[in-house]
Protein backbone atom coordinates (compact mmCIF):
# COMPACT_ATOMS: atom_id res chain seq x y z
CA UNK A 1 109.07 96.04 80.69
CA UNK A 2 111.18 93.69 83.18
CA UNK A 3 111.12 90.32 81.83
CA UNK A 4 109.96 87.13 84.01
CA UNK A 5 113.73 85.79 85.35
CA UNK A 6 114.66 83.37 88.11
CA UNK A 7 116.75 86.74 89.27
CA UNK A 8 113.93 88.03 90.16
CA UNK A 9 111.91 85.51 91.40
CA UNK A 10 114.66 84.80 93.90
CA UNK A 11 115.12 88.99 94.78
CA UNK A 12 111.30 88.89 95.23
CA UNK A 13 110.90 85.07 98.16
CA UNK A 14 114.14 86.65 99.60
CA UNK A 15 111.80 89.47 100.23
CA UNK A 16 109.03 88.24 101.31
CA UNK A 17 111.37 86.08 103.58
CA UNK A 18 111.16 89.49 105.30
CA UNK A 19 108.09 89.61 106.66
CA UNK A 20 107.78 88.57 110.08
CA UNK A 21 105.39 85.97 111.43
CA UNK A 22 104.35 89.13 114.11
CA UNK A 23 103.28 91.34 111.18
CA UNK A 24 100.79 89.24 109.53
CA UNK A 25 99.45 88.52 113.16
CA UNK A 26 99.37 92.30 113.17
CA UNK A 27 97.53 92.56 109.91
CA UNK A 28 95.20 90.25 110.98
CA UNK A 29 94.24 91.62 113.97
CA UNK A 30 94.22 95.14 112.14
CA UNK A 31 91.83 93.30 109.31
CA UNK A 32 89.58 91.78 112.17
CA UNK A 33 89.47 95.51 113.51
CA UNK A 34 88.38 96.74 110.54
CA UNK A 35 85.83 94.08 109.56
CA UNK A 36 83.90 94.47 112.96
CA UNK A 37 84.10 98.11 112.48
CA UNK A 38 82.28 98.11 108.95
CA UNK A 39 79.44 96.37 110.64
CA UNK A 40 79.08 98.69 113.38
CA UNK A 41 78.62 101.58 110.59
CA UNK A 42 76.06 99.16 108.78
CA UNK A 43 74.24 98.58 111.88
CA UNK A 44 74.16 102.33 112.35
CA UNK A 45 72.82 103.19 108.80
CA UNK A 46 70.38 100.60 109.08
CA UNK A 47 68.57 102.18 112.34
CA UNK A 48 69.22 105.36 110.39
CA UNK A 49 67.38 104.32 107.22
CA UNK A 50 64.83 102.12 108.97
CA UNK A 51 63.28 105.04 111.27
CA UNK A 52 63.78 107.76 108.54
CA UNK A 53 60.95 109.84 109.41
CA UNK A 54 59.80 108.02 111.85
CA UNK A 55 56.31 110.15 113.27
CA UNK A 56 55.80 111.54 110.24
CA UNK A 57 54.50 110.72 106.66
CA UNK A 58 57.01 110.39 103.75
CA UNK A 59 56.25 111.15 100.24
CA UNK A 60 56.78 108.70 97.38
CA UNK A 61 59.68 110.94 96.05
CA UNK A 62 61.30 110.76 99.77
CA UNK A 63 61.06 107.75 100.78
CA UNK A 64 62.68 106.13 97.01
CA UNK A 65 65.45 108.37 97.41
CA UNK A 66 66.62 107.32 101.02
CA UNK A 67 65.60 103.38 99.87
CA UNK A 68 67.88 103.98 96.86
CA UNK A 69 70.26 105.67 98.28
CA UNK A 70 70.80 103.20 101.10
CA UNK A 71 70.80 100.51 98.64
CA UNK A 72 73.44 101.83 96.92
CA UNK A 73 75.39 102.21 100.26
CA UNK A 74 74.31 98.48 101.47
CA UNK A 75 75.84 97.29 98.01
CA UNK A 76 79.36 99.21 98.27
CA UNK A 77 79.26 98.06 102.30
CA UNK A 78 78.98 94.18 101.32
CA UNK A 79 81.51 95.16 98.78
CA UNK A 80 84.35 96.24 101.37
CA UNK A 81 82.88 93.47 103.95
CA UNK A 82 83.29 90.66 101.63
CA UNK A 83 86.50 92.10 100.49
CA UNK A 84 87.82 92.08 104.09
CA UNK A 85 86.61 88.87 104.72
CA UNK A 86 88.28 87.50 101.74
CA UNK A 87 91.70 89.44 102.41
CA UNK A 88 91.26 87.55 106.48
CA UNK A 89 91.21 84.28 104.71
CA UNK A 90 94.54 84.77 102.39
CA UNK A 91 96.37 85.81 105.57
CA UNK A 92 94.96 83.11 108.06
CA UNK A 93 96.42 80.76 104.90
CA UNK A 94 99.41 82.48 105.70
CA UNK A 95 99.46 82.08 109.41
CA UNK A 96 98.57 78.19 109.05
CA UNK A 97 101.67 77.63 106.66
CA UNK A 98 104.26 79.33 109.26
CA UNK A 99 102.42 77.06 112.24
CA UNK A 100 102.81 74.10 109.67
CA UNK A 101 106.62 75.16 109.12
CA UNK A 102 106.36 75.13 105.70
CA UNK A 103 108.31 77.70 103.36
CA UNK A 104 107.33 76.70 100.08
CA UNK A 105 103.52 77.03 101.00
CA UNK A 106 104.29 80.54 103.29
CA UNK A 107 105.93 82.24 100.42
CA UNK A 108 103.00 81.28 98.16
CA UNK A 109 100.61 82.19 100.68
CA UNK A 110 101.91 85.40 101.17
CA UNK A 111 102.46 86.62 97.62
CA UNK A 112 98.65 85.77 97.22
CA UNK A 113 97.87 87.40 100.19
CA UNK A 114 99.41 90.34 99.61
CA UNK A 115 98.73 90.64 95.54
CA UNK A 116 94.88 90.98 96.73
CA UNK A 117 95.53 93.39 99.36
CA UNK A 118 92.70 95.89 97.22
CA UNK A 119 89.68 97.33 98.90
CA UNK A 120 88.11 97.86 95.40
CA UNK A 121 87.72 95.45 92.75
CA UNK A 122 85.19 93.42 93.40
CA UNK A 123 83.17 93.94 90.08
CA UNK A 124 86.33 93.45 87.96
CA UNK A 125 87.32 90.16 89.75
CA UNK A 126 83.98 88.83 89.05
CA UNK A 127 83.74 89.78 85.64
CA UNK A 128 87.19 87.84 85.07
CA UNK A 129 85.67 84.80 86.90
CA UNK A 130 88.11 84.93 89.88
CA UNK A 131 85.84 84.26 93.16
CA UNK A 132 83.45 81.39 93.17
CA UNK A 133 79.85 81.58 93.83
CA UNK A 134 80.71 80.72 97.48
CA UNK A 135 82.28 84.28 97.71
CA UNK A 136 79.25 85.33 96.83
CA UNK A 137 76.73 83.44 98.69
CA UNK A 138 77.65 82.57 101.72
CA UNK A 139 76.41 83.58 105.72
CA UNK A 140 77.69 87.11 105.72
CA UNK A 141 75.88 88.07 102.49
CA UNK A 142 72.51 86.31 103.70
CA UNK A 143 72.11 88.04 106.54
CA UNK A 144 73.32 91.44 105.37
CA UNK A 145 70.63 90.96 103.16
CA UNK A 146 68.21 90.12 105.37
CA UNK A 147 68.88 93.17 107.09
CA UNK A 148 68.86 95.32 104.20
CA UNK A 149 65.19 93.87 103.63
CA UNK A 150 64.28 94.39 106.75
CA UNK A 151 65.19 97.99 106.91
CA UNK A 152 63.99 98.95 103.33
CA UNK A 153 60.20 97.23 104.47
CA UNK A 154 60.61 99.03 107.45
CA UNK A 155 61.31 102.39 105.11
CA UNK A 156 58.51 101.64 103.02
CA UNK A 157 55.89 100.85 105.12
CA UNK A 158 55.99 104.63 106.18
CA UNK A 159 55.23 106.07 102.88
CA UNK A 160 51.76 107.78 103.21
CA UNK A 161 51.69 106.55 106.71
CA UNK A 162 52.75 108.65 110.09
């Protein structure tokens, strides 16, 4: 194991002296990208799931296992969304140092924004305390729950109804 020297610590800001103020605008237009396009696949599953057998009557069995299953989707989508969302703010912390002109607070904003460049995670971050409830519970996860609700009642309502 490499121990902790000012060698290295100078090897590593000399490398992340590297990184170009056009890449992270690059990354965060990529991020943005891919932030807008998780929601159009959640929209998409959630006219899917809502008008699942649509016309027809669902069983019990049928209807649980498309609510559950969607559930389990919804919950791995806010996952990835929040995770995105997160990963926008680190690099817009970025951006705002470099427009600031300030080195010392670039260099630490980018070795934070690029130490939680993960798309998985979530669960273990949170079980070591690392986001704050405002991670959590904030605009994005009200109304993707609201629309999770709404789909799921309008799932439900069809059970033993055409």
């Amino acid at each position: 194991m490499l121990e902790n020297t000012s060698d290295q610590s100078t090897v590593v800001d000399s490398l992340l002296s590297k990184i170009e103020l056009p890449k992270i605008v690059d990354l965060i237009v990529s991020k943005q990208t891919q932030y807008y396009t998780l929601w159009a696949v959640y929209t998409a599953v959630q006219f899917a799931a809502g008008n699942y057998g649509y016309g027809h009557t669902l069983s019990m069995v049928n209807g649980l296992a498309v609510l559950f299953g969607v559930w389990a989707f919804n919950l791995g989508h806010l996952n990835f969304l929040l995770r995105c969302a997160d990963q926008l703010e680190k690099l817009r912390a970025v951006l705002i140092a470099a427009l600031d002109n300030n080195n010392e607070k670039y260099q630490s904003a980018l070795r934070e924004a690029f130490r939680n460049m993960s798309e998985v995670g979530l669960s273990e971050r949170a079980r070591q305390g690392r986001y704050s409830r405002a991670y959590f519970f904030n605009r994005t996860t009200y109304v993707h729950l609201f629309i999770d609700l709404c789909a799921s009642v309008a799932l439900l309502i069809r059970i033993g109804n055409p």
